[in-house]
Protein backbone atom coordinates (compact mmCIF):
# COMPACT_ATOMS: atom_id res chain seq x y z
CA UNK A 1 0.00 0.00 0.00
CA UNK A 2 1.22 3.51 -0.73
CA UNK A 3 1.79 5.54 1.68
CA UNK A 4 2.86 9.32 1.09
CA UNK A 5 6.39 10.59 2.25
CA UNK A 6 6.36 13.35 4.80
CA UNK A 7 8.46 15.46 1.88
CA UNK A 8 5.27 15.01 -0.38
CA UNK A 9 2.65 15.39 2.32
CA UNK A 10 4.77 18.84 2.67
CA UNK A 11 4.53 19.62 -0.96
CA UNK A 12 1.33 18.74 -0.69
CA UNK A 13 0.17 21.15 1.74
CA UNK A 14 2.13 23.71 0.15
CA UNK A 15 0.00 23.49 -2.96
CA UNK A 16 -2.87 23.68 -0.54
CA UNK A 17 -1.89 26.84 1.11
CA UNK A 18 -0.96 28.51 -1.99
CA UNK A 19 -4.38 27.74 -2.98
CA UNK A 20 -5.85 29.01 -0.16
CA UNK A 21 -3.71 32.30 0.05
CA UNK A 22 -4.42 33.37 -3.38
CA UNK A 23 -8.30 33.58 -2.75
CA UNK A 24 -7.55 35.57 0.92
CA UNK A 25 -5.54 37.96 -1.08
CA UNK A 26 -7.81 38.47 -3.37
CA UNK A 27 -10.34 38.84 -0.93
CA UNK A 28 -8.50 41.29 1.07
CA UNK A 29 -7.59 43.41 -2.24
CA UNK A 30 -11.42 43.27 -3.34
CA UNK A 31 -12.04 44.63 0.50
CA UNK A 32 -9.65 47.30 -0.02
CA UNK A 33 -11.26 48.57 -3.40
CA UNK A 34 -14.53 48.74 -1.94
CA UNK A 35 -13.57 50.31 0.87
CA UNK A 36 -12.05 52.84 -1.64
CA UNK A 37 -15.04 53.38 -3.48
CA UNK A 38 -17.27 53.87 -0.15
CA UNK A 39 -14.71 57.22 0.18
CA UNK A 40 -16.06 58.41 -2.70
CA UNK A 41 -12.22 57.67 -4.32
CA UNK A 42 -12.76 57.88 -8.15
CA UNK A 43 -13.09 54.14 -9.48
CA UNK A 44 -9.82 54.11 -11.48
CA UNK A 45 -7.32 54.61 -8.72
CA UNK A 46 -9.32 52.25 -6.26
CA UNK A 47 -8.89 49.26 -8.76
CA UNK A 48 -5.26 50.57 -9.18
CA UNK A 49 -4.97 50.31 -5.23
CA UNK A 50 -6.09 46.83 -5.58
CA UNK A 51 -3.80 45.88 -8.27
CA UNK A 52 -0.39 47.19 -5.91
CA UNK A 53 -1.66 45.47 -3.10
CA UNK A 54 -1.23 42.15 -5.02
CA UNK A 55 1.81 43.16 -7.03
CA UNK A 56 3.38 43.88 -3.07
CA UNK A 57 2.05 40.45 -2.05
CA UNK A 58 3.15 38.59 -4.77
CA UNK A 59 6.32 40.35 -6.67
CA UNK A 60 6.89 43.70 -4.87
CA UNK A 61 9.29 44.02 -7.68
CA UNK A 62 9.57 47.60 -9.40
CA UNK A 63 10.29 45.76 -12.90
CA UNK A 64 7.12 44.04 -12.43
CA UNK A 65 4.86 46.99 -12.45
CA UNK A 66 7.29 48.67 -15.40
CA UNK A 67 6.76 45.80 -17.52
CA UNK A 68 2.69 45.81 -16.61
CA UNK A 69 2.64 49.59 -17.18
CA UNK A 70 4.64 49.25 -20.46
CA UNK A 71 2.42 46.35 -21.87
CA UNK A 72 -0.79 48.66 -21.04
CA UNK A 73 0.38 52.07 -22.98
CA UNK A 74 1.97 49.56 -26.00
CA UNK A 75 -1.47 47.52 -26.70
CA UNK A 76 -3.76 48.41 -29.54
CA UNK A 77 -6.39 47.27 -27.63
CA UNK A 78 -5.51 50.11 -24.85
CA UNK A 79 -6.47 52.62 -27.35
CA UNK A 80 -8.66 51.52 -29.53
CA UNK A 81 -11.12 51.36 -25.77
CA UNK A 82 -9.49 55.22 -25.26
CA UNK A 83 -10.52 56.35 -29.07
CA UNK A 84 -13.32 53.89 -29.38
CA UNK A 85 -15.38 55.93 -25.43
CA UNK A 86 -13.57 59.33 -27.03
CA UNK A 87 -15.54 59.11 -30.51
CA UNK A 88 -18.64 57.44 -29.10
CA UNK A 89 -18.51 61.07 -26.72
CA UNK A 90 -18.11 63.66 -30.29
CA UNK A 91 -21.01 61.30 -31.16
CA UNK A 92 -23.06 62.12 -28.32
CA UNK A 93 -22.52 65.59 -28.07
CA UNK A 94 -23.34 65.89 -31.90
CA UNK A 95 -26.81 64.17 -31.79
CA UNK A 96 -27.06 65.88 -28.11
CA UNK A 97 -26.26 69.70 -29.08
CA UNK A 98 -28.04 69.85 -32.64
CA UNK A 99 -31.06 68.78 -30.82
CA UNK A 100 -31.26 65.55 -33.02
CA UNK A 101 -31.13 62.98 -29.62
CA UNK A 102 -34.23 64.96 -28.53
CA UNK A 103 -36.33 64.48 -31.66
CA UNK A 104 -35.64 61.08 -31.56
CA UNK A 105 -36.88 60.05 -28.21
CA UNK A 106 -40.21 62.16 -29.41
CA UNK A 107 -40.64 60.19 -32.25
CA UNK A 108 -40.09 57.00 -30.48
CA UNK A 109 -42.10 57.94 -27.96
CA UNK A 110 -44.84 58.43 -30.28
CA UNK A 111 -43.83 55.06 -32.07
CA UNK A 112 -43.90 52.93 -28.89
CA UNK A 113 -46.48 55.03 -26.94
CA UNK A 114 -44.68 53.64 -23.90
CA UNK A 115 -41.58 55.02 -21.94
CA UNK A 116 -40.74 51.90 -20.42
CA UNK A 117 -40.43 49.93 -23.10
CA UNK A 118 -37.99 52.25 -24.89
CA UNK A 119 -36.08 52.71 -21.42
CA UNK A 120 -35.75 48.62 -22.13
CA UNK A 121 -35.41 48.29 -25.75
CA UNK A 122 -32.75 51.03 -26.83
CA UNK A 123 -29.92 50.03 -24.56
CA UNK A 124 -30.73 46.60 -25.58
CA UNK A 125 -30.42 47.85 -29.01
CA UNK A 126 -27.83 49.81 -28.89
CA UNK A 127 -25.99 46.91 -27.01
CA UNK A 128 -25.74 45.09 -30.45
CA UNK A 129 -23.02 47.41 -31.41
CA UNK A 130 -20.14 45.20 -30.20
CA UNK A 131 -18.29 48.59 -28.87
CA UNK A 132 -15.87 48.10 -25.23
CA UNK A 133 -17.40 50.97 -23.06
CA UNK A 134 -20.38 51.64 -25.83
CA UNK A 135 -22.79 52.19 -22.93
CA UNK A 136 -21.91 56.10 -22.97
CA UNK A 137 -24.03 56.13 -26.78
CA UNK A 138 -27.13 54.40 -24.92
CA UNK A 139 -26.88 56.16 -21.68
CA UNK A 140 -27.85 59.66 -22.98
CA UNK A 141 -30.99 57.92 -24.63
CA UNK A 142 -31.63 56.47 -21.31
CA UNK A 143 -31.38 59.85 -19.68
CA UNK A 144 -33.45 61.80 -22.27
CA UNK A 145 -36.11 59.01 -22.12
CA UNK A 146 -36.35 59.72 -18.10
CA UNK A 147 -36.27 63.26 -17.80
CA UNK A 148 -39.32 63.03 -16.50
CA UNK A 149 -39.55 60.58 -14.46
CA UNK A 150 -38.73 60.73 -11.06
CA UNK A 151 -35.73 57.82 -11.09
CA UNK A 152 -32.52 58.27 -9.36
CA UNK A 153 -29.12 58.02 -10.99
CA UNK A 154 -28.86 54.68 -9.63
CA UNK A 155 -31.95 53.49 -10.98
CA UNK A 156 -30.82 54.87 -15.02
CA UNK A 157 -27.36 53.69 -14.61
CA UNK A 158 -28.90 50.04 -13.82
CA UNK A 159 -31.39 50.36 -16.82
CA UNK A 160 -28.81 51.29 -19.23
CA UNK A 161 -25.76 48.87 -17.84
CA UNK A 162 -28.00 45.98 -17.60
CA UNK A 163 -30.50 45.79 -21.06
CA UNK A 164 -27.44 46.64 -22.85
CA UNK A 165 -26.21 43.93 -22.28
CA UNK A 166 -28.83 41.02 -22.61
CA UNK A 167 -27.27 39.79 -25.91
CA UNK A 168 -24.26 38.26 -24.59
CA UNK A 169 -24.98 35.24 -24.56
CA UNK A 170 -26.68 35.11 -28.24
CA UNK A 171 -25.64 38.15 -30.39
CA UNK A 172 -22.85 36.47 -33.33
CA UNK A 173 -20.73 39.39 -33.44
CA UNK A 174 -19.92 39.49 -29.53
CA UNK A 175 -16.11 39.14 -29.28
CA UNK A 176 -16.40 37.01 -26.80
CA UNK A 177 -18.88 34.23 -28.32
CA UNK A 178 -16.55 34.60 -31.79
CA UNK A 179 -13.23 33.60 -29.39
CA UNK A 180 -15.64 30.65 -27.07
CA UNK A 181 -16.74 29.06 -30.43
CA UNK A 182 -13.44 29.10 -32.33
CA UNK A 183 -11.54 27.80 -28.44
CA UNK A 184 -13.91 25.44 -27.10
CA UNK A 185 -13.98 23.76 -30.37
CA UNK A 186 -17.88 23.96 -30.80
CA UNK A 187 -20.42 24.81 -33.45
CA UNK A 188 -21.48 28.39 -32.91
CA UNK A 189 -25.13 27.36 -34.05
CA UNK A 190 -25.22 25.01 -31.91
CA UNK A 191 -23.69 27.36 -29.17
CA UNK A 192 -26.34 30.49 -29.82
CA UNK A 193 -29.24 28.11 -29.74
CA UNK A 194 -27.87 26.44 -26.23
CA UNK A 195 -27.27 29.97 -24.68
CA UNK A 196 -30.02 32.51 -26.52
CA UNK A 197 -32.54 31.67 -24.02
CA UNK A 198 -30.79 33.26 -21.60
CA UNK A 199 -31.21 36.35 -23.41
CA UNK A 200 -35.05 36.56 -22.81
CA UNK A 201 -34.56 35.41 -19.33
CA UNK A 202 -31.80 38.77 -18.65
CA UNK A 203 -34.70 41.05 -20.37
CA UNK A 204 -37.59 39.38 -18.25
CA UNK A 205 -35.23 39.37 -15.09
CA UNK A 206 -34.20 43.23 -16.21
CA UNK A 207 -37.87 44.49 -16.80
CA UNK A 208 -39.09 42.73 -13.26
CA UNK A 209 -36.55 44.09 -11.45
CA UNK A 210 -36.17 47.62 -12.74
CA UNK A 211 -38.94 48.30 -15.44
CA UNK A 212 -42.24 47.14 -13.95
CA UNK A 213 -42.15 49.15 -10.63
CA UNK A 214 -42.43 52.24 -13.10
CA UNK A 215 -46.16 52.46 -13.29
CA UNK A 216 -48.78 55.36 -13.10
CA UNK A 217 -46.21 57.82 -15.00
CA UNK A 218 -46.73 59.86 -18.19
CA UNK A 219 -46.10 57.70 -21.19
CA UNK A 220 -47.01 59.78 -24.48
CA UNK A 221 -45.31 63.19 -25.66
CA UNK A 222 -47.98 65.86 -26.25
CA UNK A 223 -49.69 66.19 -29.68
CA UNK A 224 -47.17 68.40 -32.28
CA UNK A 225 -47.78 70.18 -35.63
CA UNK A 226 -47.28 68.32 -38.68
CA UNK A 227 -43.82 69.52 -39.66
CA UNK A 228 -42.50 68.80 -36.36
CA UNK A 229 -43.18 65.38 -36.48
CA UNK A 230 -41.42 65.25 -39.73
CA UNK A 231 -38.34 66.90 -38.73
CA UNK A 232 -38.37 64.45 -35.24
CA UNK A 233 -38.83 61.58 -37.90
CA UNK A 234 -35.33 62.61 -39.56
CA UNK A 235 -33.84 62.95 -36.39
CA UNK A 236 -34.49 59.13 -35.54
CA UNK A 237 -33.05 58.18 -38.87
CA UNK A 238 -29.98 60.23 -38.22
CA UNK A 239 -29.80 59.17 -34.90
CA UNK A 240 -29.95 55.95 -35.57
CA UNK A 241 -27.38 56.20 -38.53
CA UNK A 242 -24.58 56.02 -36.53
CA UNK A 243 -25.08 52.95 -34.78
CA UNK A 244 -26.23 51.12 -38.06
CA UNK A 245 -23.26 52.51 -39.86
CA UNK A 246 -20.59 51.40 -37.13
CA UNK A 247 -21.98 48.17 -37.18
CA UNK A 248 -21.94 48.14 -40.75
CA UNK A 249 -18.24 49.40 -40.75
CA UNK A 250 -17.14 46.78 -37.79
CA UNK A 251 -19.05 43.41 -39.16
CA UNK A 252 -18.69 43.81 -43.03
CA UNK A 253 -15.97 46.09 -43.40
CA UNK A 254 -13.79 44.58 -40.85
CA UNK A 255 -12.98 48.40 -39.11
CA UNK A 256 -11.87 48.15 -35.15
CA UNK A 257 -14.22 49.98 -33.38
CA UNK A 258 -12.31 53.18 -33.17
CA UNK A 259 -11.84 53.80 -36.67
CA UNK A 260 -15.30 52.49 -37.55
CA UNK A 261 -16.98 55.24 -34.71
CA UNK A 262 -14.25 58.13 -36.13
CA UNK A 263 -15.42 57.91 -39.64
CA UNK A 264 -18.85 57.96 -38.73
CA UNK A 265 -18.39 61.07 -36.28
CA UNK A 266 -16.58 62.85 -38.67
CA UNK A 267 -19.43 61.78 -41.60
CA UNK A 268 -22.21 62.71 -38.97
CA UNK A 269 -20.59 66.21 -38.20
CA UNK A 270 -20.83 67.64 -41.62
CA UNK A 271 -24.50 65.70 -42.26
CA UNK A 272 -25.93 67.29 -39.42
CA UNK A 273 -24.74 71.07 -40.90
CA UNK A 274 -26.10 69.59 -44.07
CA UNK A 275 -29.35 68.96 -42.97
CA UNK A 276 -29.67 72.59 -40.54
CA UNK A 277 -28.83 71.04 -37.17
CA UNK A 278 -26.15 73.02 -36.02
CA UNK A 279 -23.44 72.20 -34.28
CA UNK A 280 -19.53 73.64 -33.16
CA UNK A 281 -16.82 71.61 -34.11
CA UNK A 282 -14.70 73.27 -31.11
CA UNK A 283 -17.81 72.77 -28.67
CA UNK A 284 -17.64 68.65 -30.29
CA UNK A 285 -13.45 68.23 -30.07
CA UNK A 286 -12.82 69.77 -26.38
CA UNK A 287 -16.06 69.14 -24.20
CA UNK A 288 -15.80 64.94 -25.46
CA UNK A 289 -11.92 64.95 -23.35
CA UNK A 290 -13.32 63.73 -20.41
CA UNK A 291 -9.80 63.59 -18.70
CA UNK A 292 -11.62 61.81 -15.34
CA UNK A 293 -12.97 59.24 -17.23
CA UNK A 294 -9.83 58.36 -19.61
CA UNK A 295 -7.48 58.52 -16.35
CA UNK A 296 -9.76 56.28 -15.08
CA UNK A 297 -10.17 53.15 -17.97
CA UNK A 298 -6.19 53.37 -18.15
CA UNK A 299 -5.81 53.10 -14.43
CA UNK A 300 -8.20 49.52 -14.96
CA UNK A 301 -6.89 48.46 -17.95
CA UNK A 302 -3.13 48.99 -15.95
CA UNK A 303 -4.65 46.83 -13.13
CA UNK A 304 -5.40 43.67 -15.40
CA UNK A 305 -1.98 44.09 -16.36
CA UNK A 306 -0.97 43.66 -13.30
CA UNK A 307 -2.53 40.39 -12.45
CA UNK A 308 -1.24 39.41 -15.74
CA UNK A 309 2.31 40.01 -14.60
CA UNK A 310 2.23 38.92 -11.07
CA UNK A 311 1.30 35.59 -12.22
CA UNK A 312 -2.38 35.90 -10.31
CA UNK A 313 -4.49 34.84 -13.48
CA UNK A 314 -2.30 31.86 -13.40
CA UNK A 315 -2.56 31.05 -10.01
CA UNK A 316 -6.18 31.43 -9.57
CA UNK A 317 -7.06 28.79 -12.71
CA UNK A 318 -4.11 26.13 -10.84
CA UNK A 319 -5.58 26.42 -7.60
CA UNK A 320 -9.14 25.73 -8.99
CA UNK A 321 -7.56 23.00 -11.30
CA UNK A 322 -5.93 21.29 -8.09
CA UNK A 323 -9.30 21.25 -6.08
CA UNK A 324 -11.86 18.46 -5.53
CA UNK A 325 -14.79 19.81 -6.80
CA UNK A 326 -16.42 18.98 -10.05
CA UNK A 327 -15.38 19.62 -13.22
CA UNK A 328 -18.69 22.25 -13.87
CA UNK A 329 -18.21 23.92 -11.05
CA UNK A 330 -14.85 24.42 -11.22
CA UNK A 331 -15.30 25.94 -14.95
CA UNK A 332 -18.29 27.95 -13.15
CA UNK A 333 -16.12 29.54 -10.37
CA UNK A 334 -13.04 30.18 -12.55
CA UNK A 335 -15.12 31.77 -15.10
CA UNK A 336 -16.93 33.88 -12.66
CA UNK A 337 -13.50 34.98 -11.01
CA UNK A 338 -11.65 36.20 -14.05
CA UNK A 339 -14.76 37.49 -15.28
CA UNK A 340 -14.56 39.96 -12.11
CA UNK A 341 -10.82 40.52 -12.70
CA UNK A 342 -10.88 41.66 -15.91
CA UNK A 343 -14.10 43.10 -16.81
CA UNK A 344 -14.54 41.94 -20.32
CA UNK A 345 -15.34 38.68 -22.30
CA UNK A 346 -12.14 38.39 -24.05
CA UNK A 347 -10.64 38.10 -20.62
CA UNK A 348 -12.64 35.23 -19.05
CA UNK A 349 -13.07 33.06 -22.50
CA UNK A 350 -9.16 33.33 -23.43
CA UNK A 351 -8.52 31.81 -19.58
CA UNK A 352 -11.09 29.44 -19.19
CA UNK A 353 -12.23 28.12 -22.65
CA UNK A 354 -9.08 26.69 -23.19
CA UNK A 355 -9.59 24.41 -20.39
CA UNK A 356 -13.41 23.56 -21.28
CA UNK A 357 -11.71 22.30 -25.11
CA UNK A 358 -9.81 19.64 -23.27
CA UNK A 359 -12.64 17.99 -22.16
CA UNK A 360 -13.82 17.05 -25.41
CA UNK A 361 -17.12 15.56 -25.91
CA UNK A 362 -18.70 17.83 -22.97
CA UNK A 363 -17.43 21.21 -24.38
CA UNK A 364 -21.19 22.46 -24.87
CA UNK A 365 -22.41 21.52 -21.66
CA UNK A 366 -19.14 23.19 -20.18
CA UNK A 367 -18.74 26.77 -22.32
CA UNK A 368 -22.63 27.33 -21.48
CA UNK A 369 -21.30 27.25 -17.85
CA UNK A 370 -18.36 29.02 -18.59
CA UNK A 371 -19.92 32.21 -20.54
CA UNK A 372 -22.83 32.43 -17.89
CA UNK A 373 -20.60 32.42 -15.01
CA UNK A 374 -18.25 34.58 -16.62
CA UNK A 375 -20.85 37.07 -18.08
CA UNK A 376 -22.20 37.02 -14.65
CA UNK A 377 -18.90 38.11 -13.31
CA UNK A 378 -17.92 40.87 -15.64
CA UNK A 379 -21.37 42.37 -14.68
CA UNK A 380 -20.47 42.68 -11.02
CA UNK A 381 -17.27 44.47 -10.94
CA UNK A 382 -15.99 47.71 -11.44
CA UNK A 383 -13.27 46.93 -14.32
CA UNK A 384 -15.93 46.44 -16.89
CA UNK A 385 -15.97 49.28 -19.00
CA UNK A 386 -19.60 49.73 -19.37
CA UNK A 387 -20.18 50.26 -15.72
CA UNK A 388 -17.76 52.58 -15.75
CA UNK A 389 -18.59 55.02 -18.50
CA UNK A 390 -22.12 54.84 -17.02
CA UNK A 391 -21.70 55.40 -13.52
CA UNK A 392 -19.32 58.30 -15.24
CA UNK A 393 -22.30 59.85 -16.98
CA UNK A 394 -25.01 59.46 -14.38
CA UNK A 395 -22.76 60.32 -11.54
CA UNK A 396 -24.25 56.89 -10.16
CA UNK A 397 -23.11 55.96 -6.81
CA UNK A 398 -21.41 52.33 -7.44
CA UNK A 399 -23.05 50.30 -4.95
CA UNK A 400 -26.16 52.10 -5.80
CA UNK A 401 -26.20 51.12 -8.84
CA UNK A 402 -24.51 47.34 -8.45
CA UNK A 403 -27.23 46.38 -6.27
CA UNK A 404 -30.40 45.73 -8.56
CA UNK A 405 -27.91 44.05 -10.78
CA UNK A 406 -26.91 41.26 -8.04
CA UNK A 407 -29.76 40.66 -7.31
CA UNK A 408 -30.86 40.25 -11.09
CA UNK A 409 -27.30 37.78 -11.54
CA UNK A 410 -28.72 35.82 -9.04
CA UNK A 411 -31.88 34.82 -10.27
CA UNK A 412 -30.29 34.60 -13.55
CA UNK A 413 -27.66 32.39 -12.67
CA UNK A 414 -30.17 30.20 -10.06
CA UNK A 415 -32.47 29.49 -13.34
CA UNK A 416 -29.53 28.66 -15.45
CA UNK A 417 -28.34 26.20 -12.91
CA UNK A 418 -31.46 24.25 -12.20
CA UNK A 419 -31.87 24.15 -16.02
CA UNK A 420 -27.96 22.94 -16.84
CA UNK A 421 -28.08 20.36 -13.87
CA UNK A 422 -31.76 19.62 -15.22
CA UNK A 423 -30.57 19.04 -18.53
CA UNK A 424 -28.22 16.95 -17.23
CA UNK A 425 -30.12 14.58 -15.88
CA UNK A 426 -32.13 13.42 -18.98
């Protein structure tokens, strides 16, 4: 019989304690962030406080955050988020300042004859843009929509974060579902039709939670002359162009999104003068530097560096690897932690997909887990982009504004699990 040397039961219990460790320091660095962000401490150097509190637990090495800060100013991807949130702005203020955003919610308003369901159905729209940080586009619709209304910023910055982003799991031009087909080896078909179900659920889950309590409120704008109505009709067209166009540009043309949103601000600019809807170019170029904001994204974009560097991406998917537990919920926890780490879907299907391809014949069952868990987890943290830029715009308080969403990623994920282990059953 085998029995274990006391130089492996050491090594052993090591491993274990490594394990262990990594999830206390996280623990204690997610602490420390929202401790931050209680103090009102903008959400950009809270997540950068986080990041130095690992990098001193685990390298406290000054080449270590060099390298991490290096890597973060040489990616494209660093500024094609930076140009990508600074066109999507020039776009705003264009559609905001010529009065075209305005007509537009008029004649949707007059389209829909119902508030809430626009308040549901443009972010959601708008959300099919696959833009990092596009929420700033929606979250001046969402605003000119409620104007009325008496909702708090909380309660606008929830609407907007969360129907924008109900298509996750079955939109085929989300980065992420591209990158979970193409690494966990299956059909995306196969993938949109085992996962677009959870899209109604989000927009059921979203319109219980923070839709349906709006009741007794005016709906309809007031009657308006003929030719207004006409000229609000062009605005929603023009309005509208933009997003169309970008994902024109982005999905047939191939353009990143930076270039893609450029061209169209830079179209839309001199269509707007064309049409009589004035607006400065000055007034469009200087107010759309939102310094706060920018500082901000880089500080969170230098924080996933970090972890990158440190090793701490690594560490977390070995110490989940090493456990006991099953194989799904091991691929659910990992994909939920990296998810919060990084804030994107890039970041949690490059880490974990990988894994859920080497189980072969389960890979379905498996990436449904993963991009849930992992969608869920992006959705609850303050490195995801969207958050962000919205809480930005709204001047949201973050907890405020996180809390309708846990509680709508735990239903969410509750149903999903009864119906995977369900489904596994049969």
């Amino acid at each position: 019989m085998f029995r274990p040397t006391s130089k492996l039961k050491w090594a052993i219990s090591r491993r274990e304690a490594n394990a262990v460790n990594i999830f206390v320091l996280l623990a204690v660095a997610f602490l420390l962030i929202l401790f931050l962000l209680k103090k009102k401490v903008p959400i950009g150097p809270s997540m950068l406080a986080g990041g130095l509190l690992l990098w001193l637990a685990r390298s406290a090495q000054p080449v270590a955050l060099g390298q991490a800060l290096t890597q973060t100013l040489s990616m494209p991807r660093t500024y094609d988020i930076l140009l990508a949130l600074y066109f999507v702005m020039c776009l705003e203020i264009e559609l905001r300042v010529s009065g075209t955003l305005r007509g537009m919610v008029n004649a949707l308003q007059r389209l829909f004859s119902s508030v809430r369901v626009l308040l549901a159905i443009m972010p959601a729209f708008l959300g099919l843009l696959p833009s990092l940080g596009g929420a700033r586009f929606s979250a001046p619709i969402v605003d000119e929509l409620s104007r009325d209304l008496p909702l708090s910023a909380e309660r606008k910055a929830a609407i907007n974060f969360w129907f924008r982003h109900i298509f996750e799991f079955s939109s085929p031009i989300i980065p992420g579902m591209i990158m979970a087909c193409n690494i966990a080896g299956v059909p995306f078909s196969a993938f949109l039709k085992h996962l677009s179900w959870l899209t109604v659920l989000a927009f059921a889950v979203g319109w219980f939670l923070l839709i349906r309590p709006l009741r007794g409120l005016p709906e309809t704008p007031p009657p308006a002359p003929e030719h207004q109505r006409t000229r609000e009709t062009h605005d929603l067209f023009l309005a509208l162009s933009p997003v169309v166009a970008t994902f024109l540009l982005v999905v047939g043309a191939d353009f990143n999104a930076s270039w893609a949103m450029g061209l169209v601000t830079f179209v839309l600019f001199f269509l707007l003068r064309a049409t009589g809807r004035f607006v400065g170019a000055r007034d469009v170029v200087i107010v759309a530097l939102d310094r706060k904001m920018f500082l901000n994204v880089l500080c969170i974009l230098y924080f996933i560096q970090i972890l990158t560097v440190t090793g701490v991406l690594t560490e977390i998917v070995a110490a989940f690897q090493q456990s006991p537990l099953p194989v799904s919920a091991i691929i659910a926890g990992v994909s939920f932690l990296i998810g919060m780490l990084t804030g994107m879907s890039q970041g949690h299907v490059a880490i974990v997909m990988p894994i859920v391809a080497a189980f072969g014949m389960s890979s379905l069952h498996l990436a449904g887990i993963a991009m849930a868990f992992g969608v869920a987890g992006q959705m609850l943290t303050p490195t995801h982009m969207c958050l962000v830029v919205t809480m930005d715009y709204f001047h949201a308080d973050f907890f405020g504004t996180l809390k309708p969403i846990l509680l709508a990623e735990v239903i969410l994920l509750t149903v999903f699990s009864g119906v995977t282990y369900l489904a596994g059953q049969t």
